[in-house]
Structure formats: C-alpha cells, structure tokens
PDB file of N, CA and C in Angstrom:
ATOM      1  N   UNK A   1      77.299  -7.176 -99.977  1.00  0.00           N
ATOM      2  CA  UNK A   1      77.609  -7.384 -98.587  1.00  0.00           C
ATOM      3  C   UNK A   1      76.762  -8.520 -98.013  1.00  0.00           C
ATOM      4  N   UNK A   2      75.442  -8.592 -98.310  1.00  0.00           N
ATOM      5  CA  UNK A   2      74.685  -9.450 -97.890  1.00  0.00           C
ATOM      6  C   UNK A   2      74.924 -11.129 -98.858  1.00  0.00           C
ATOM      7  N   UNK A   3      75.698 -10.808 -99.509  1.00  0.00           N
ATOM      8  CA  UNK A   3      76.190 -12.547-100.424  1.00  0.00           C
ATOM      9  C   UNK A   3      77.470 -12.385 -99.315  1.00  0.00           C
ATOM     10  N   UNK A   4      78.187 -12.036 -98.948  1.00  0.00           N
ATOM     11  CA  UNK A   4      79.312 -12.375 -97.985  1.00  0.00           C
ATOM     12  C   UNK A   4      79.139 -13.020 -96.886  1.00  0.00           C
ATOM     13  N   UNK A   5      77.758 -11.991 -96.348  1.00  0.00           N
ATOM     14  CA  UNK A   5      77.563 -12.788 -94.832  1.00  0.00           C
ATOM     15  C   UNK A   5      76.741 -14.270 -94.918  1.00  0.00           C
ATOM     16  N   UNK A   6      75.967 -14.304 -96.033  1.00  0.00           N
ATOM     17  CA  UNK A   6      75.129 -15.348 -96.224  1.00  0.00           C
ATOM     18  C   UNK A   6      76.196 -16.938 -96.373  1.00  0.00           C
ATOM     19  N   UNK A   7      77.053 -16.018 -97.265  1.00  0.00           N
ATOM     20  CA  UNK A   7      78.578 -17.309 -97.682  1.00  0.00           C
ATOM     21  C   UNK A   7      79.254 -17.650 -96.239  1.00  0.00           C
ATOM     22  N   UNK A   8      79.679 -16.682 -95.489  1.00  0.00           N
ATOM     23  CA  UNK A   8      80.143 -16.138 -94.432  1.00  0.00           C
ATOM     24  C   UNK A   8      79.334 -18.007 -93.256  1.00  0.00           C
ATOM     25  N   UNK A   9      77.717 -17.738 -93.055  1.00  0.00           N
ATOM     26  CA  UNK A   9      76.905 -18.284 -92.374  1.00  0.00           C
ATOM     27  C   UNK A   9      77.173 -20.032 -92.836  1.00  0.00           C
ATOM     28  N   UNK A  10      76.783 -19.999 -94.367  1.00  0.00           N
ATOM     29  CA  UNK A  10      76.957 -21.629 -95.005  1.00  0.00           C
ATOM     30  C   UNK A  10      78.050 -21.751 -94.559  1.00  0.00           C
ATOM     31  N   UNK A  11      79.169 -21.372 -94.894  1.00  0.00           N
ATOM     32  CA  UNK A  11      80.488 -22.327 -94.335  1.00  0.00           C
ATOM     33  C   UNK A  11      81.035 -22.824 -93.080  1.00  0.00           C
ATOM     34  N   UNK A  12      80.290 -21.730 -92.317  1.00  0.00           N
ATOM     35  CA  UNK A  12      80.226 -21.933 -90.779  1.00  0.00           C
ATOM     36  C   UNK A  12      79.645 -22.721 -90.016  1.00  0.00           C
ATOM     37  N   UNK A  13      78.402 -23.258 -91.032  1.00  0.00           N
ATOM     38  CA  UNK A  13      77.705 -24.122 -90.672  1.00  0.00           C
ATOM     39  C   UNK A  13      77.873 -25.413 -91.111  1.00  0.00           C
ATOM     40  N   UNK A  14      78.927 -25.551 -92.299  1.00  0.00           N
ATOM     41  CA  UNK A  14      79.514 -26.343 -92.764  1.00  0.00           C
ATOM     42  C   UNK A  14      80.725 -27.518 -91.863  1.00  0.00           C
ATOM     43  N   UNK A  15      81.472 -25.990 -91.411  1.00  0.00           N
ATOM     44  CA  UNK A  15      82.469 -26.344 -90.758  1.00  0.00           C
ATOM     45  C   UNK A  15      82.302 -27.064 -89.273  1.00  0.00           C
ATOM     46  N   UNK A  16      81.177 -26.443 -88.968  1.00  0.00           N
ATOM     47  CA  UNK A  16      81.003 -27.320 -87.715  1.00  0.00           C
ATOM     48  C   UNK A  16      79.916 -28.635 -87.705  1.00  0.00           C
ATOM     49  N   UNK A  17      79.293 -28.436 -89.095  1.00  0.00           N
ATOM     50  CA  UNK A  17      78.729 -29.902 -88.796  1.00  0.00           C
ATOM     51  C   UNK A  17      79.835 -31.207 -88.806  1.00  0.00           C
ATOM     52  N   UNK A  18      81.109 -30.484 -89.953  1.00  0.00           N
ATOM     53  CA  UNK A  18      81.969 -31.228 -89.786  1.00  0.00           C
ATOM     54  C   UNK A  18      83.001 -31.692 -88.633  1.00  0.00           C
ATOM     55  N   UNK A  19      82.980 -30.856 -87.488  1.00  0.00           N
ATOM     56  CA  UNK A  19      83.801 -30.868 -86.463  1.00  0.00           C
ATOM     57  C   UNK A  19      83.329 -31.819 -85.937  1.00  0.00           C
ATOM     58  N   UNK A  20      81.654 -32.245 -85.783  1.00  0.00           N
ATOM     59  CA  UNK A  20      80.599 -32.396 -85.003  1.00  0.00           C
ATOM     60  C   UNK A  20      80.848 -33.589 -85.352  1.00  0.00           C
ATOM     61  N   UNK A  21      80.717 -34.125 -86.579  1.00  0.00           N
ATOM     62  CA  UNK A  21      80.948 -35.532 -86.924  1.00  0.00           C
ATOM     63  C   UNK A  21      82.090 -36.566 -86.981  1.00  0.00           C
ATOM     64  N   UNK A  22      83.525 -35.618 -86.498  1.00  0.00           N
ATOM     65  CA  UNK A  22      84.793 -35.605 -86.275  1.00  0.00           C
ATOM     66  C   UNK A  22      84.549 -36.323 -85.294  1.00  0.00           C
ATOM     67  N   UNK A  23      83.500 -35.843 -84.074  1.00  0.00           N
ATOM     68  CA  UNK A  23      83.470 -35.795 -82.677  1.00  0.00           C
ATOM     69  C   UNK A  23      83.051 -37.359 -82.247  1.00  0.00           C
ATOM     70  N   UNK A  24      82.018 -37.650 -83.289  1.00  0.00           N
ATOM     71  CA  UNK A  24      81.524 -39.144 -82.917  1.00  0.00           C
ATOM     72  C   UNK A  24      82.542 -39.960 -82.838  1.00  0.00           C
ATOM     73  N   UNK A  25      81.796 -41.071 -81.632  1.00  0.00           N
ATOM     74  CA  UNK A  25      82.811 -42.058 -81.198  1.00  0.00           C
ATOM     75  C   UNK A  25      82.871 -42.709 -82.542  1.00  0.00           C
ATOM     76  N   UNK A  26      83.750 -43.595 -82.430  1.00  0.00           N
ATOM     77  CA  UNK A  26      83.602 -45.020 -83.417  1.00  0.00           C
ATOM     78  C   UNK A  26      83.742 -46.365 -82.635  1.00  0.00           C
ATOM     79  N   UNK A  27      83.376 -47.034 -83.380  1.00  0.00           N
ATOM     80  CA  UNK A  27      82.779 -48.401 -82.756  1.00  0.00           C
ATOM     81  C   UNK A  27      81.434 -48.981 -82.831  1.00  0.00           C
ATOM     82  N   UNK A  28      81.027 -49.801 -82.522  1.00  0.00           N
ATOM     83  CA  UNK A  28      79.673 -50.266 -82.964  1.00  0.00           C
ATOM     84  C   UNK A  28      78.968 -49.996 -81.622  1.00  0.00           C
ATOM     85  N   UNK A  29      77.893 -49.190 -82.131  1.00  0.00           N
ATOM     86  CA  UNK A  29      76.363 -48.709 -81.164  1.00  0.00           C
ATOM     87  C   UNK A  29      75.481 -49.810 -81.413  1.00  0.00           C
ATOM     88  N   UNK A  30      74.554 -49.938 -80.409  1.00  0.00           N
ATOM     89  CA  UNK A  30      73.494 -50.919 -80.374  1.00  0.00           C
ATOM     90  C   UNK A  30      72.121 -49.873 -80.414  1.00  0.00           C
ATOM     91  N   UNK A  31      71.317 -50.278 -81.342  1.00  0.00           N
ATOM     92  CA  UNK A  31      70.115 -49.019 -81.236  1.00  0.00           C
ATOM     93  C   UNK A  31      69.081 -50.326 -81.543  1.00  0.00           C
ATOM     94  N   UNK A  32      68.026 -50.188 -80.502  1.00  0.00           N
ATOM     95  CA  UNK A  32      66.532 -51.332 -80.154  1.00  0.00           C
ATOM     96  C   UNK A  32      65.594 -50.287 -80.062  1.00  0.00           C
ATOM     97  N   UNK A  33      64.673 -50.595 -80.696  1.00  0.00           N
ATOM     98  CA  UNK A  33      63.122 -49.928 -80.943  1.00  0.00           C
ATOM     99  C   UNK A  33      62.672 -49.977 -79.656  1.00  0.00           C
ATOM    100  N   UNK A  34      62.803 -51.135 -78.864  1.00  0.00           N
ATOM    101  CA  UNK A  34      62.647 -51.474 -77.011  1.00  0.00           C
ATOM    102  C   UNK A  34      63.505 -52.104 -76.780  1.00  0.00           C
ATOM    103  N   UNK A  35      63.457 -51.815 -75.237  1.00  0.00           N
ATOM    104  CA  UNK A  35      64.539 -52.803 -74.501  1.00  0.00           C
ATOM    105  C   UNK A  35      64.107 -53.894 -73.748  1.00  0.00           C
ATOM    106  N   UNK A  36      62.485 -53.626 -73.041  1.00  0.00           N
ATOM    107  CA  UNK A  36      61.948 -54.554 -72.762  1.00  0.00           C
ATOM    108  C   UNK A  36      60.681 -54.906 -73.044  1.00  0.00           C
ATOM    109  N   UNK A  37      60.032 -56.215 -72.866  1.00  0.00           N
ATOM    110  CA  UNK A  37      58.744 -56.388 -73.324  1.00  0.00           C
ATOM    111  C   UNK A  37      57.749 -57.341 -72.801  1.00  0.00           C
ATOM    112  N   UNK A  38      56.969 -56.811 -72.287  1.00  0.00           N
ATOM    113  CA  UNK A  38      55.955 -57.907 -70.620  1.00  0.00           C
ATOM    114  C   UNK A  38      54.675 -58.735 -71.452  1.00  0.00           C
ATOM    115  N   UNK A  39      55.066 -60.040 -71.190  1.00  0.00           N
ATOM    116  CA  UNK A  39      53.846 -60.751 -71.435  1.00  0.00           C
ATOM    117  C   UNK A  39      52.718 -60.513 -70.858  1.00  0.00           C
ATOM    118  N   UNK A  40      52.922 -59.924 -69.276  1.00  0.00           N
ATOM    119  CA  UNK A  40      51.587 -60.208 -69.090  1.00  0.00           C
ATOM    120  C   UNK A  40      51.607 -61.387 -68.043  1.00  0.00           C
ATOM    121  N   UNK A  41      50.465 -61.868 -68.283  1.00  0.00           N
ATOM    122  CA  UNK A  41      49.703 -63.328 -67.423  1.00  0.00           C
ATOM    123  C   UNK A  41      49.964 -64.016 -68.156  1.00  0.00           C
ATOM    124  N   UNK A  42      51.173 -65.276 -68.241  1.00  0.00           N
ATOM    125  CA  UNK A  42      51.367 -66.466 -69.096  1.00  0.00           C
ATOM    126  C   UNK A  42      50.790 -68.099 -67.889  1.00  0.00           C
ATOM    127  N   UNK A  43      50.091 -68.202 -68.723  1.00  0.00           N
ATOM    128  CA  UNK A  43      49.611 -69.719 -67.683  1.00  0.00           C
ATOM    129  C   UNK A  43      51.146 -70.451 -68.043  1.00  0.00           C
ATOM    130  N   UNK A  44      50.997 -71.437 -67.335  1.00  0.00           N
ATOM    131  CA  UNK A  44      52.486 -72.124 -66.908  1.00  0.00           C
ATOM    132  C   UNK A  44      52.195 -73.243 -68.135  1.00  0.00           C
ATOM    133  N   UNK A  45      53.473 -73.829 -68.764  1.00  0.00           N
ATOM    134  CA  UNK A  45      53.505 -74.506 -69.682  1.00  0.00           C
ATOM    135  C   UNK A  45      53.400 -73.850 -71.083  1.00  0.00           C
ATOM    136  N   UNK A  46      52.458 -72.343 -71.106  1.00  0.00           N
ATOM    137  CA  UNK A  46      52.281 -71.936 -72.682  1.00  0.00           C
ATOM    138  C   UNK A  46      54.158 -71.329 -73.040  1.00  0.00           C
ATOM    139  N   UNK A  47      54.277 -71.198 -74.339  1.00  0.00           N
ATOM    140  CA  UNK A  47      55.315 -70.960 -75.087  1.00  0.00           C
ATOM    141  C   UNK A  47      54.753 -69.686 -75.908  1.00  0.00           C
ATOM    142  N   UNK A  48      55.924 -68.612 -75.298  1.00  0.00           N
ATOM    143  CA  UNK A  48      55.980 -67.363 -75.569  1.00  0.00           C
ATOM    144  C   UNK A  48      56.607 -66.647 -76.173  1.00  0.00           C
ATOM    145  N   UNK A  49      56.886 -65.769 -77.400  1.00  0.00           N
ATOM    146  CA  UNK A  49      57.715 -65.305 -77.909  1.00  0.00           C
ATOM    147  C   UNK A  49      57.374 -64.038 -78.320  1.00  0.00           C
ATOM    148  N   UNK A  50      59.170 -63.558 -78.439  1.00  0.00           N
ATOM    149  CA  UNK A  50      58.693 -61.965 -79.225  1.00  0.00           C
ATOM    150  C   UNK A  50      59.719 -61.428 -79.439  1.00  0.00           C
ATOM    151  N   UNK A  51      60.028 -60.343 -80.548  1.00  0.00           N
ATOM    152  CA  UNK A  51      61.063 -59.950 -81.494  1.00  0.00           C
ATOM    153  C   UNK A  51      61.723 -59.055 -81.050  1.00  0.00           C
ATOM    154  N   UNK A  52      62.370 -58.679 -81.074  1.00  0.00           N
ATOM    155  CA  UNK A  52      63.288 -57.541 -80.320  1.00  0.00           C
ATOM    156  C   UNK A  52      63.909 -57.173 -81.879  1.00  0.00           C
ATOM    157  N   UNK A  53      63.779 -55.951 -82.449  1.00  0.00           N
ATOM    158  CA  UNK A  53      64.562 -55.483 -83.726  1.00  0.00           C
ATOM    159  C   UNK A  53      65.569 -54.582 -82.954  1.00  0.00           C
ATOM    160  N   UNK A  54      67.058 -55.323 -83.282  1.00  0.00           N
ATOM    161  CA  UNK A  54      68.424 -54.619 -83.215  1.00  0.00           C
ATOM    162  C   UNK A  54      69.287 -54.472 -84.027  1.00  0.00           C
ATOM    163  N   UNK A  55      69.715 -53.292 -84.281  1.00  0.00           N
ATOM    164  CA  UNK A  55      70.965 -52.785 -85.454  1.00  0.00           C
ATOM    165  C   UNK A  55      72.205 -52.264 -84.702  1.00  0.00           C
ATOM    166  N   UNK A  56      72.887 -51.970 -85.862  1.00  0.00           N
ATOM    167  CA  UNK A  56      74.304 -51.525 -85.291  1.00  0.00           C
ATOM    168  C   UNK A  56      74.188 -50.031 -86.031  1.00  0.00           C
ATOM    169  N   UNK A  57      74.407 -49.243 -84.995  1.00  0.00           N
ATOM    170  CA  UNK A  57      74.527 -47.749 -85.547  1.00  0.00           C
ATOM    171  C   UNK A  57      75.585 -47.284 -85.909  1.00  0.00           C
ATOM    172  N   UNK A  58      76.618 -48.025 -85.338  1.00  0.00           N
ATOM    173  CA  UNK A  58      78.154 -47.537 -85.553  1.00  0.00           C
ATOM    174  C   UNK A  58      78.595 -47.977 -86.448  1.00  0.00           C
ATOM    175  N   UNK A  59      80.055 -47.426 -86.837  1.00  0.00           N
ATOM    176  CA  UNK A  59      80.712 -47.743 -87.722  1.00  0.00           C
ATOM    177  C   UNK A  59      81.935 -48.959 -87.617  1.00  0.00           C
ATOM    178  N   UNK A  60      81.770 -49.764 -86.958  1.00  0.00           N
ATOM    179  CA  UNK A  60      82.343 -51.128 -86.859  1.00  0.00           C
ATOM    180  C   UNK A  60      81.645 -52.086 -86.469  1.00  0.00           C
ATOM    181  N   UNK A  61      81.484 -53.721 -86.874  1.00  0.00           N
ATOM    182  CA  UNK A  61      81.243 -54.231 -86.539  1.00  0.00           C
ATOM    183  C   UNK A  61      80.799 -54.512 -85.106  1.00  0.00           C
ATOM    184  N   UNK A  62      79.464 -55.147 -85.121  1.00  0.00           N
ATOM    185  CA  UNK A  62      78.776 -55.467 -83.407  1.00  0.00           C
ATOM    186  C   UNK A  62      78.574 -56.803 -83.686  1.00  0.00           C
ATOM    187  N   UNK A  63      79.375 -57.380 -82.189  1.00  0.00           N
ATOM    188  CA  UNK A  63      79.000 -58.368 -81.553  1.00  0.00           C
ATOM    189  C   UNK A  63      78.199 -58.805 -80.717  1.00  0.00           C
ATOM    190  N   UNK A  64      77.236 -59.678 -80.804  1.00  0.00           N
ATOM    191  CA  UNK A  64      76.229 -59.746 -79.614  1.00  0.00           C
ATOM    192  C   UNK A  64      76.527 -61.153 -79.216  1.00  0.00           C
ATOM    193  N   UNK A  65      77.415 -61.057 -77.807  1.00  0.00           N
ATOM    194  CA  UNK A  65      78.340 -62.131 -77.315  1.00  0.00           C
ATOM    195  C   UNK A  65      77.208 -63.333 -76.319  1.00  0.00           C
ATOM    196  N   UNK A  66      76.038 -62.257 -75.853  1.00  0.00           N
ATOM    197  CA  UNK A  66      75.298 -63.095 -74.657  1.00  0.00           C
ATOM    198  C   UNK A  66      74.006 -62.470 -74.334  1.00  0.00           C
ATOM    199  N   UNK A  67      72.893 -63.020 -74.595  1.00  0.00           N
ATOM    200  CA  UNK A  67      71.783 -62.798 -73.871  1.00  0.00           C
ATOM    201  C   UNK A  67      71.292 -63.395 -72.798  1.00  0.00           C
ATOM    202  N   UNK A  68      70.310 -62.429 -71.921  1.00  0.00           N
ATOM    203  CA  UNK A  68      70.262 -63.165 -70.581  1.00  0.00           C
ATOM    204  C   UNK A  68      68.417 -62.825 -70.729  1.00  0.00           C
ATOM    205  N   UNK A  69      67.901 -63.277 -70.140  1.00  0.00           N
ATOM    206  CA  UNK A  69      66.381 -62.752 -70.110  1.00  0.00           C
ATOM    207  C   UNK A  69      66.178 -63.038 -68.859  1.00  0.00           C
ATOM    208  N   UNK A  70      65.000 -62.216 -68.715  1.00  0.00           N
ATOM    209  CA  UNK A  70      64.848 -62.233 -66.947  1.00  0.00           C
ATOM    210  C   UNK A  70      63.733 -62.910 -66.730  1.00  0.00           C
TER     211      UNK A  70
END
C-alpha cells in the first residue's frame, strides 16, 4: 500500500511539473545580473566604462534593437 501511494505522489509530481512548464511563455527573456550601475564622481573629460552581462533566457531568439543610457 505504501509503494502505491509513494508511486501515487512521484507521478503527481511529475505531472505537474510538466503542466508547469507547459505554462511558460515562449519567446526570448532578457535576464541582467544588474540593471543599473553609478559611477560615482566622474571629473569631466575622464572616459568611463562598464559591463553589463546579458543573456537570453527564453526560448527564441533576442533582439537588442536600442540602448539608451542616462
């Protein structure tokens, strides 16, 4: 009885991880470690930079059409 309910539990848990993953959108997600990032005090004239790491989480191709910085 107790191998039934145990079988009973796995498949159930089976079944809905699968529903669950049914559920995700599709299309390409944008996932950034940050979104933004402050220099600080830049004296005028110095040249400043810095990395922004971005992936695509989704399952189609991402376009990154335009950046703007503020």
């Amino acid at each position: 009885m107790k191998r039934i309910a145990w079988t009973s539990i796995v498949l159930a848990a089976l079944l809905a991880t699968g529903s669950l993953m049914a559920l995700e959108s599709k299309g390409p997600k944008i996932i950034a470690k940050e979104v933004q990032y402050d220099f600080g005090k830049v004296v005028e004239g110095t040249q400043v930079s810095h990395v922004f790491e971005i992936r695509n989480g989704g399952n189609e191709p991402l376009d990154i059409e335009r950046i703007m910085p503020s």
